[in-house]
PDB file of N, CA and C in Angstrom:
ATOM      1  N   UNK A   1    -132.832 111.463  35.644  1.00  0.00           N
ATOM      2  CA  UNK A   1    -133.728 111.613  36.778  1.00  0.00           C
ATOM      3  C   UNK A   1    -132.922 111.979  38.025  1.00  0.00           C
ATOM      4  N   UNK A   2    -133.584 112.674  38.966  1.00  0.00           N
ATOM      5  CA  UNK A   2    -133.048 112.906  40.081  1.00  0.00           C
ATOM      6  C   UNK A   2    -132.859 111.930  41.421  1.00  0.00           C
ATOM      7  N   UNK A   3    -131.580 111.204  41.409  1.00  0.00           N
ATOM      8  CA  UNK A   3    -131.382 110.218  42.680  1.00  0.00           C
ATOM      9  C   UNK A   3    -132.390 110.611  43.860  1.00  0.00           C
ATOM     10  N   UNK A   4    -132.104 111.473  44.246  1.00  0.00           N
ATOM     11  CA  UNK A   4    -132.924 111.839  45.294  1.00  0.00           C
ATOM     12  C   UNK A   4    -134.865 111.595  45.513  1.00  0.00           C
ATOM     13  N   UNK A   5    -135.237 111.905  44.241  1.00  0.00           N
ATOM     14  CA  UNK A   5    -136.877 111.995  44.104  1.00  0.00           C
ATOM     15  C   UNK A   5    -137.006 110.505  43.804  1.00  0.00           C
ATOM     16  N   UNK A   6    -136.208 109.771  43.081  1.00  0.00           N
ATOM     17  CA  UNK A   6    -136.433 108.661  42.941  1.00  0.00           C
ATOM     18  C   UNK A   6    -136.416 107.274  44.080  1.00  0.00           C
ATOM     19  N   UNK A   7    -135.408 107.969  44.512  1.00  0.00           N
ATOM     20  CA  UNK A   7    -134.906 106.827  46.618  1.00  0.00           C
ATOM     21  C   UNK A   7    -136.294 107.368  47.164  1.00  0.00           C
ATOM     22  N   UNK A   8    -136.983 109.013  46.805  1.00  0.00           N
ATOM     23  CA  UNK A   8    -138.144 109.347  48.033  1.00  0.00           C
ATOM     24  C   UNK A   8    -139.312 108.020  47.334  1.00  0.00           C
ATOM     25  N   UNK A   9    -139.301 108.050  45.939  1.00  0.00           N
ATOM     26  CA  UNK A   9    -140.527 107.200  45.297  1.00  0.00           C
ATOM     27  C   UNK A   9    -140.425 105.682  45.870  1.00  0.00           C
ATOM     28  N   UNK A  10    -139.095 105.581  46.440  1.00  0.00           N
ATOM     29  CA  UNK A  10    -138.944 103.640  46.248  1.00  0.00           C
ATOM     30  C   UNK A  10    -138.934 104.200  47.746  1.00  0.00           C
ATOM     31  N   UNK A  11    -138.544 104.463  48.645  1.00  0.00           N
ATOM     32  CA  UNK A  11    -138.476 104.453  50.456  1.00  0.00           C
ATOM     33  C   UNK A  11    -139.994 105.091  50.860  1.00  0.00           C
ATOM     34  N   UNK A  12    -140.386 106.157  50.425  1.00  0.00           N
ATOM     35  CA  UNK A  12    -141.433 106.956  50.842  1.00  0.00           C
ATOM     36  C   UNK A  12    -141.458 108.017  51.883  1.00  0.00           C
ATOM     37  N   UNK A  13    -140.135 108.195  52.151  1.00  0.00           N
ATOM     38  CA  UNK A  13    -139.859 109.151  53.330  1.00  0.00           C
ATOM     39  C   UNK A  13    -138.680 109.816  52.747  1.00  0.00           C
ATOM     40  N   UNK A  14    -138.469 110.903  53.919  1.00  0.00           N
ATOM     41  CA  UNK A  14    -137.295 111.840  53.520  1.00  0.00           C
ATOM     42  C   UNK A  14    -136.506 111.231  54.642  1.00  0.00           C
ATOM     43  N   UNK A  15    -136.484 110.653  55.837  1.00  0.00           N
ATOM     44  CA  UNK A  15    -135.518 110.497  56.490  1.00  0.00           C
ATOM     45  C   UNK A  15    -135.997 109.488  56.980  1.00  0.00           C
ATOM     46  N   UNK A  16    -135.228 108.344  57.118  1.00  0.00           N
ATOM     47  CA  UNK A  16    -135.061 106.574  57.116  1.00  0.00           C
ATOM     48  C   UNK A  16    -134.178 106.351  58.195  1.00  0.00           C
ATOM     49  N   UNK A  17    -134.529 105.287  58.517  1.00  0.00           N
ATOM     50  CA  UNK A  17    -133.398 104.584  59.801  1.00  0.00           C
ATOM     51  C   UNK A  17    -132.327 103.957  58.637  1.00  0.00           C
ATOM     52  N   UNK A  18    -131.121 104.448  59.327  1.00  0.00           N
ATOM     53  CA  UNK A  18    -130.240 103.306  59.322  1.00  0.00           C
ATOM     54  C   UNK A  18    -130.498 101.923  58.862  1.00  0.00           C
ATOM     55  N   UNK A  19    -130.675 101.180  59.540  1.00  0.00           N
ATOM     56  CA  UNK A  19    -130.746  99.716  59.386  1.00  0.00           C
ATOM     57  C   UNK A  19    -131.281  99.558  57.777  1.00  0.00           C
ATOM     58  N   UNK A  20    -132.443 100.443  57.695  1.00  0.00           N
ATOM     59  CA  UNK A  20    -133.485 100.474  56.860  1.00  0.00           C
ATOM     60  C   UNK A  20    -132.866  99.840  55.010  1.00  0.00           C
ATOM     61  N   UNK A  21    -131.674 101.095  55.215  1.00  0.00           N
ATOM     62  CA  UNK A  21    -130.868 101.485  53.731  1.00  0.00           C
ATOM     63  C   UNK A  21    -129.402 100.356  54.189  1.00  0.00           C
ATOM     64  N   UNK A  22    -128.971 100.378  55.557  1.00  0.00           N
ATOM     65  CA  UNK A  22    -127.338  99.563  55.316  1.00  0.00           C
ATOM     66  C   UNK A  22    -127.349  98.703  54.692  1.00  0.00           C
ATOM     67  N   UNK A  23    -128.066  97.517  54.076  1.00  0.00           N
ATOM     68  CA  UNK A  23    -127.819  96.505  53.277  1.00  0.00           C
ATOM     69  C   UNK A  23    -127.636  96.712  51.971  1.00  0.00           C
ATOM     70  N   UNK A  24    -128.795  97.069  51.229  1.00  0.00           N
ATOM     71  CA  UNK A  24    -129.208  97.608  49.856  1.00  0.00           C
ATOM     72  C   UNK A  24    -127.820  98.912  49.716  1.00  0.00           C
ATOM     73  N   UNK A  25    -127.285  99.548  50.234  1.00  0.00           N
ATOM     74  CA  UNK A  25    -127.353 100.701  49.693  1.00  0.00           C
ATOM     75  C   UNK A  25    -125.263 101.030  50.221  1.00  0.00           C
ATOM     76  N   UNK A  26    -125.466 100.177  51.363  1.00  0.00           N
ATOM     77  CA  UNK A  26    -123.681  99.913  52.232  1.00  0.00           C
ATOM     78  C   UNK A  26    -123.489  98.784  52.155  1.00  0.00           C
ATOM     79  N   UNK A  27    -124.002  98.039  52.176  1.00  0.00           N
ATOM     80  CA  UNK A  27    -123.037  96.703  51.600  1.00  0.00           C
ATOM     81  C   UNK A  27    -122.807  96.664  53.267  1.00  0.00           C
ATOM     82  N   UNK A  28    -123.633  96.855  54.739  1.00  0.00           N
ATOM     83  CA  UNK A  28    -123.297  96.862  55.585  1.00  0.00           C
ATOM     84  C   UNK A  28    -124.748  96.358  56.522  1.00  0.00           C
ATOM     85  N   UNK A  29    -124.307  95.144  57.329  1.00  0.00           N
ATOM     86  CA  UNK A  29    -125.366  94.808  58.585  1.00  0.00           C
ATOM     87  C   UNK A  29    -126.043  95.582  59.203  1.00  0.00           C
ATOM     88  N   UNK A  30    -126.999  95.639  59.735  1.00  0.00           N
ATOM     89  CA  UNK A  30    -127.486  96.760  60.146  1.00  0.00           C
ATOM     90  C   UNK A  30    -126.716  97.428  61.617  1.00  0.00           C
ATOM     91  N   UNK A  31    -126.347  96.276  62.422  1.00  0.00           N
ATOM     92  CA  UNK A  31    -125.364  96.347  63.272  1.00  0.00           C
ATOM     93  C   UNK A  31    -124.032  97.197  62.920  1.00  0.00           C
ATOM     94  N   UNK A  32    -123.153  96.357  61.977  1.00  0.00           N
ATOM     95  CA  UNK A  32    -122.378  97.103  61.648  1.00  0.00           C
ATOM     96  C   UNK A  32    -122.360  98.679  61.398  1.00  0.00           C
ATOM     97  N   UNK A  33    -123.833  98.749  60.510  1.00  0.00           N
ATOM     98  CA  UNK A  33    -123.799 100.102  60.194  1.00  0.00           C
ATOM     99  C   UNK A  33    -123.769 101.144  61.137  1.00  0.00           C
ATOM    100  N   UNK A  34    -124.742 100.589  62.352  1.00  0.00           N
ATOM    101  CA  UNK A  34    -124.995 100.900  63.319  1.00  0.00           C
ATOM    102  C   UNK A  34    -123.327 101.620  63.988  1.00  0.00           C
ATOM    103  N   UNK A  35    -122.668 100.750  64.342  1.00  0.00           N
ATOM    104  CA  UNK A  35    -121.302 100.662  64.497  1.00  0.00           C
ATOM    105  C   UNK A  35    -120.260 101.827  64.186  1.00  0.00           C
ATOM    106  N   UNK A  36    -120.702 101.551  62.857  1.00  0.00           N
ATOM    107  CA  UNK A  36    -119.818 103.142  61.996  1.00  0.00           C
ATOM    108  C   UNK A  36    -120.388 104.272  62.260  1.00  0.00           C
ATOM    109  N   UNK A  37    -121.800 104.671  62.158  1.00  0.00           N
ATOM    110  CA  UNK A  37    -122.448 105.781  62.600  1.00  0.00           C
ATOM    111  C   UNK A  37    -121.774 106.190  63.615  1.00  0.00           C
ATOM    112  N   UNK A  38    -121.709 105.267  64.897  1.00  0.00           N
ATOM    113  CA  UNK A  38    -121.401 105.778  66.338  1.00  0.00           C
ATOM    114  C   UNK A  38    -120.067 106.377  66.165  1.00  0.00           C
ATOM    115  N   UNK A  39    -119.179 105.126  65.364  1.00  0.00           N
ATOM    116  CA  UNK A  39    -117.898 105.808  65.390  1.00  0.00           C
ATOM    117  C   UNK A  39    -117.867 106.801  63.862  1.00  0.00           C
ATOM    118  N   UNK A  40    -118.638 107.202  63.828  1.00  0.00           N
ATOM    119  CA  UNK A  40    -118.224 108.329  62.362  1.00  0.00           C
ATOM    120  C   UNK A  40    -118.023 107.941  61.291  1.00  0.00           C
ATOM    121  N   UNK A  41    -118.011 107.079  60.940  1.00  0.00           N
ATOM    122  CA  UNK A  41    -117.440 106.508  59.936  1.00  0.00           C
ATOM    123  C   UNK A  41    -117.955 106.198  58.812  1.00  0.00           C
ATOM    124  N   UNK A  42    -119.389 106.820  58.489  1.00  0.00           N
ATOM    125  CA  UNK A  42    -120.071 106.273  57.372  1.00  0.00           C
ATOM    126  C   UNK A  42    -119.717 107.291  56.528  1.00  0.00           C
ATOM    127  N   UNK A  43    -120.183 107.174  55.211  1.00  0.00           N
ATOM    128  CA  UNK A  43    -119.806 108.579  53.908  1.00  0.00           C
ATOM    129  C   UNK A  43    -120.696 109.548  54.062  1.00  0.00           C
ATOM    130  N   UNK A  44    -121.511 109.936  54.686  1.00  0.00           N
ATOM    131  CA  UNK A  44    -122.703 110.750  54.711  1.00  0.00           C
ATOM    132  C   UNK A  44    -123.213 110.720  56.403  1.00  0.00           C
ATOM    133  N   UNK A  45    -123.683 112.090  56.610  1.00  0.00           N
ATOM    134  CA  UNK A  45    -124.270 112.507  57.570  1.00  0.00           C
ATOM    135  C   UNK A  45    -125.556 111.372  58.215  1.00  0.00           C
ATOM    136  N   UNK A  46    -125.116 111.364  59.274  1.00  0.00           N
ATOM    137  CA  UNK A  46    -126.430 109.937  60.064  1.00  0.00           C
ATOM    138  C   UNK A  46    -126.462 110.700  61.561  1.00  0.00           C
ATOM    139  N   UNK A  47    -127.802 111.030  62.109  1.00  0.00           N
ATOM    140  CA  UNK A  47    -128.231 111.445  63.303  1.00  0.00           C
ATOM    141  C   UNK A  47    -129.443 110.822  63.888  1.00  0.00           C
ATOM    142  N   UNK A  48    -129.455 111.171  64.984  1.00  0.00           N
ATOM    143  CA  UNK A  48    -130.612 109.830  66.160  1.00  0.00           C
ATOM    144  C   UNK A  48    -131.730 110.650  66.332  1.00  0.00           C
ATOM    145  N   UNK A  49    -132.656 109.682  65.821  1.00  0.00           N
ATOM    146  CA  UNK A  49    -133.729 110.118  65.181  1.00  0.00           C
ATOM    147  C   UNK A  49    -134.265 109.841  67.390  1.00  0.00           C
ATOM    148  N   UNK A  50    -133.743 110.892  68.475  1.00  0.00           N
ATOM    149  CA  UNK A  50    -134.695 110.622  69.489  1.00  0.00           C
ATOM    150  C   UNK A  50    -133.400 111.248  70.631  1.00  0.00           C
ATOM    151  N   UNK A  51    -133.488 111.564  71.779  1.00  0.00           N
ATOM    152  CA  UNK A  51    -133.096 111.815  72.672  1.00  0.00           C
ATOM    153  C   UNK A  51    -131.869 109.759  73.502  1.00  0.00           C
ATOM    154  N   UNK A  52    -130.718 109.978  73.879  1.00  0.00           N
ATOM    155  CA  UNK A  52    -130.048 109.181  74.120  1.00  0.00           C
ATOM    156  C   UNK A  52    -129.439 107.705  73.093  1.00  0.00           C
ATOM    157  N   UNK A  53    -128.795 107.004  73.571  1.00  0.00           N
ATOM    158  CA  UNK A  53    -128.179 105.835  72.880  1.00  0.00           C
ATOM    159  C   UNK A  53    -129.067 104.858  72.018  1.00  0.00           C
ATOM    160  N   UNK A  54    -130.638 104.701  72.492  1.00  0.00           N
ATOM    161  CA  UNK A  54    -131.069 104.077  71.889  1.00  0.00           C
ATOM    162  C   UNK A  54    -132.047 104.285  70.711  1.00  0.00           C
ATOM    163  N   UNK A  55    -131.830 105.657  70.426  1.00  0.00           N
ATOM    164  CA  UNK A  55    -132.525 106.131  69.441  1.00  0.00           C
ATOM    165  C   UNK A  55    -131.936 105.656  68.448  1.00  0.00           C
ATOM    166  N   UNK A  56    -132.749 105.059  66.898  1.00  0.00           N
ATOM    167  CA  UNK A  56    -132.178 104.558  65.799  1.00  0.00           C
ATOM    168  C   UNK A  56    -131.309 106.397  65.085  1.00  0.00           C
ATOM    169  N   UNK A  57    -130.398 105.695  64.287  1.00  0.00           N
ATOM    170  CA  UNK A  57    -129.861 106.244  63.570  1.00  0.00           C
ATOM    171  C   UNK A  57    -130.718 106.294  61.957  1.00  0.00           C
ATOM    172  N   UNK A  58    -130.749 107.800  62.001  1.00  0.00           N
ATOM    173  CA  UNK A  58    -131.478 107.833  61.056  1.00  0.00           C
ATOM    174  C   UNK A  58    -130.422 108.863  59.495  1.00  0.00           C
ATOM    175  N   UNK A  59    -131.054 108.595  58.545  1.00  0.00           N
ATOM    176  CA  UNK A  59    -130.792 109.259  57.155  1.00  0.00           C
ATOM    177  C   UNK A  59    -131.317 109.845  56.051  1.00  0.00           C
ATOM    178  N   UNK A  60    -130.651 110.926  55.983  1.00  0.00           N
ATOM    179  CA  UNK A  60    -132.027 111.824  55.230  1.00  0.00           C
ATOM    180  C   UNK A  60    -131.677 111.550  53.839  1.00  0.00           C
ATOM    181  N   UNK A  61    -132.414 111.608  52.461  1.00  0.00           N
ATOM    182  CA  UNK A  61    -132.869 110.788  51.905  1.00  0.00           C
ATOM    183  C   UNK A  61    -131.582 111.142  50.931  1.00  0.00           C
ATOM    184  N   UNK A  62    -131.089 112.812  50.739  1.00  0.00           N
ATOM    185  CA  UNK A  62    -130.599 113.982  50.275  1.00  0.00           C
ATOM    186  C   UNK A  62    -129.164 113.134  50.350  1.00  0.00           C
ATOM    187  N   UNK A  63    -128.569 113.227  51.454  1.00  0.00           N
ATOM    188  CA  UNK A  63    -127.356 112.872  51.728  1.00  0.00           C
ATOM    189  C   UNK A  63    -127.505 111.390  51.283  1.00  0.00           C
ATOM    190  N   UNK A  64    -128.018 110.575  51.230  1.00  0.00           N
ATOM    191  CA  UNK A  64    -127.702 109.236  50.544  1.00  0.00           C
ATOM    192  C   UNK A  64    -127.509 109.452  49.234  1.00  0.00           C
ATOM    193  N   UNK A  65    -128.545 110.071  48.381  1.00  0.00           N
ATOM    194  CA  UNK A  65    -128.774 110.530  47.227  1.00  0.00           C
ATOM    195  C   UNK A  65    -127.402 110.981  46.564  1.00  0.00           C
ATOM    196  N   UNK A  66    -126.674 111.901  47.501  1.00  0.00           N
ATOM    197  CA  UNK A  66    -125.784 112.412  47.327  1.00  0.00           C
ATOM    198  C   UNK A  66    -124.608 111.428  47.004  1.00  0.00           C
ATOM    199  N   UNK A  67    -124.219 110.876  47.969  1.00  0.00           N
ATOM    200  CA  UNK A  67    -123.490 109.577  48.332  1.00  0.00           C
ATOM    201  C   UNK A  67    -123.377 109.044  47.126  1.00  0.00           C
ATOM    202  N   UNK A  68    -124.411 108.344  46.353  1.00  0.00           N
ATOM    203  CA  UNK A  68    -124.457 107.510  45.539  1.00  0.00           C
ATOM    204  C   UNK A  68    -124.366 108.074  43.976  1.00  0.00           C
ATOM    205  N   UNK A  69    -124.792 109.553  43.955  1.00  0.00           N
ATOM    206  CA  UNK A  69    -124.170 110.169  42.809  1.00  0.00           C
ATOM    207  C   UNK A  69    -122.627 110.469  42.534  1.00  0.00           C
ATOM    208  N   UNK A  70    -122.194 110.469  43.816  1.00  0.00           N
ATOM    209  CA  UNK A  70    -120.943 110.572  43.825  1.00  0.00           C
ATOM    210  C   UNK A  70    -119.916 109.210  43.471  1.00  0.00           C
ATOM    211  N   UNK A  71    -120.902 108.222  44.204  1.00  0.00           N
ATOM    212  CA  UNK A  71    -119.970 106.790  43.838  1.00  0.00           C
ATOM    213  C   UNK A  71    -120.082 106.410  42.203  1.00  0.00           C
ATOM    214  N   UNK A  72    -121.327 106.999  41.638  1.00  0.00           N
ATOM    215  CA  UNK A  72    -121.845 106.678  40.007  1.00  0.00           C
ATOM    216  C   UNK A  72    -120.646 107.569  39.294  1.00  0.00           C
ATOM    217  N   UNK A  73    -120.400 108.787  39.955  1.00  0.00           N
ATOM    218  CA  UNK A  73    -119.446 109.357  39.010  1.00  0.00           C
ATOM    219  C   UNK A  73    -118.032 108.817  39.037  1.00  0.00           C
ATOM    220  N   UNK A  74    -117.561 108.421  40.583  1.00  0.00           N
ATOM    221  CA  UNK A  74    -116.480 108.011  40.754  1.00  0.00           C
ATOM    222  C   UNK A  74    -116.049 106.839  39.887  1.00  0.00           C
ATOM    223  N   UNK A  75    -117.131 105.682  39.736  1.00  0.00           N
ATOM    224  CA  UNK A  75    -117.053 104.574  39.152  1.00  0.00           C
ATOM    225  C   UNK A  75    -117.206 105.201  37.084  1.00  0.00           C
ATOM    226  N   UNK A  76    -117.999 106.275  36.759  1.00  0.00           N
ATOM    227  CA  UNK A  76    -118.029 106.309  35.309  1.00  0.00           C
ATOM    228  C   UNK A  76    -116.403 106.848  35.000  1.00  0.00           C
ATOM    229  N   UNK A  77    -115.890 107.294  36.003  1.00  0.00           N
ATOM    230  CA  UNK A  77    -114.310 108.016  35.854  1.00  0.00           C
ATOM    231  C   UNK A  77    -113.516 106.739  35.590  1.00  0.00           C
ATOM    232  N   UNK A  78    -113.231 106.159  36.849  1.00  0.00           N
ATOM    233  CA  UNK A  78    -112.995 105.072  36.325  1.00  0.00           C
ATOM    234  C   UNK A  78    -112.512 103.903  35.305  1.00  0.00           C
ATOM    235  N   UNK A  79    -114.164 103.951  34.709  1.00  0.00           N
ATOM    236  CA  UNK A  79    -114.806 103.258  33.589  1.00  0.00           C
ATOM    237  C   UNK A  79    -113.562 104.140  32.117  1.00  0.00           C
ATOM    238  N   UNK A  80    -113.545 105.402  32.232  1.00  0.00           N
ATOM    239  CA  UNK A  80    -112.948 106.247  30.920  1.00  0.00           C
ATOM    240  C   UNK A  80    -111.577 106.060  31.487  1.00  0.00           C
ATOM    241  N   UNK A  81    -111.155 105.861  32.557  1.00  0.00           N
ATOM    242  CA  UNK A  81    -109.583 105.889  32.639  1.00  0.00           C
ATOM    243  C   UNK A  81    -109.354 104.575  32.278  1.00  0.00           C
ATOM    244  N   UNK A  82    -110.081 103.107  32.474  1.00  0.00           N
ATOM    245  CA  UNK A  82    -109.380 101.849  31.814  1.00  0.00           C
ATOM    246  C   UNK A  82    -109.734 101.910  30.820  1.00  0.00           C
ATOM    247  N   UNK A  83    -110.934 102.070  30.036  1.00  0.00           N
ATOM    248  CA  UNK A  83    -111.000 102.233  28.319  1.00  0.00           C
ATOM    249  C   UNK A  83    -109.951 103.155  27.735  1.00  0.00           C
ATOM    250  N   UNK A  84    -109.158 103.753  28.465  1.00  0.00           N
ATOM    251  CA  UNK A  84    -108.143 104.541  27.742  1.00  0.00           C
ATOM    252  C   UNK A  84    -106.335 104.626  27.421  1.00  0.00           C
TER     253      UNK A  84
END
């Protein structure tokens, strides 16, 4: 199945706040996450869903999707380099 169509079936949107996904999905506070966004630092593209500082940080559904196919492969690599 496709990561992507499946995060749209369980979230219901294409682009999510921050806070929304940092727990479930970063292993990160929403604060924190908050945090890294500002300073760059997350694995995937995050932009402010509004004009100035207090607009939430938001994430489109694609680039998480992405993210996490990438960590599934990183981790099945892994998985074949200690079985070997």
């Amino acid at each position: 199945m496709n990561t992507a169509f499946l995060l749209m079936a369980q979230i219901g949107k294409v682009v999510v706040p921050l806070e929304q996904i940092s727990d479930e999905y970063l292993g990160l506070a929403p604060r924190t996450a908050a945090n890294y966004a500002k300073a760059g630092r997350l694995p995937f593209p995050v932009f402010r869903g509004g004009q100035g500082n207090k607009a939430p940080w938001l994430v489109n559904i694609n680039d998480l999707a992405a993210y996490l196919d990438k960590q599934r492969d990183e981790a099945a690599k892994d998985q074949v380099n200690r079985a070997a």
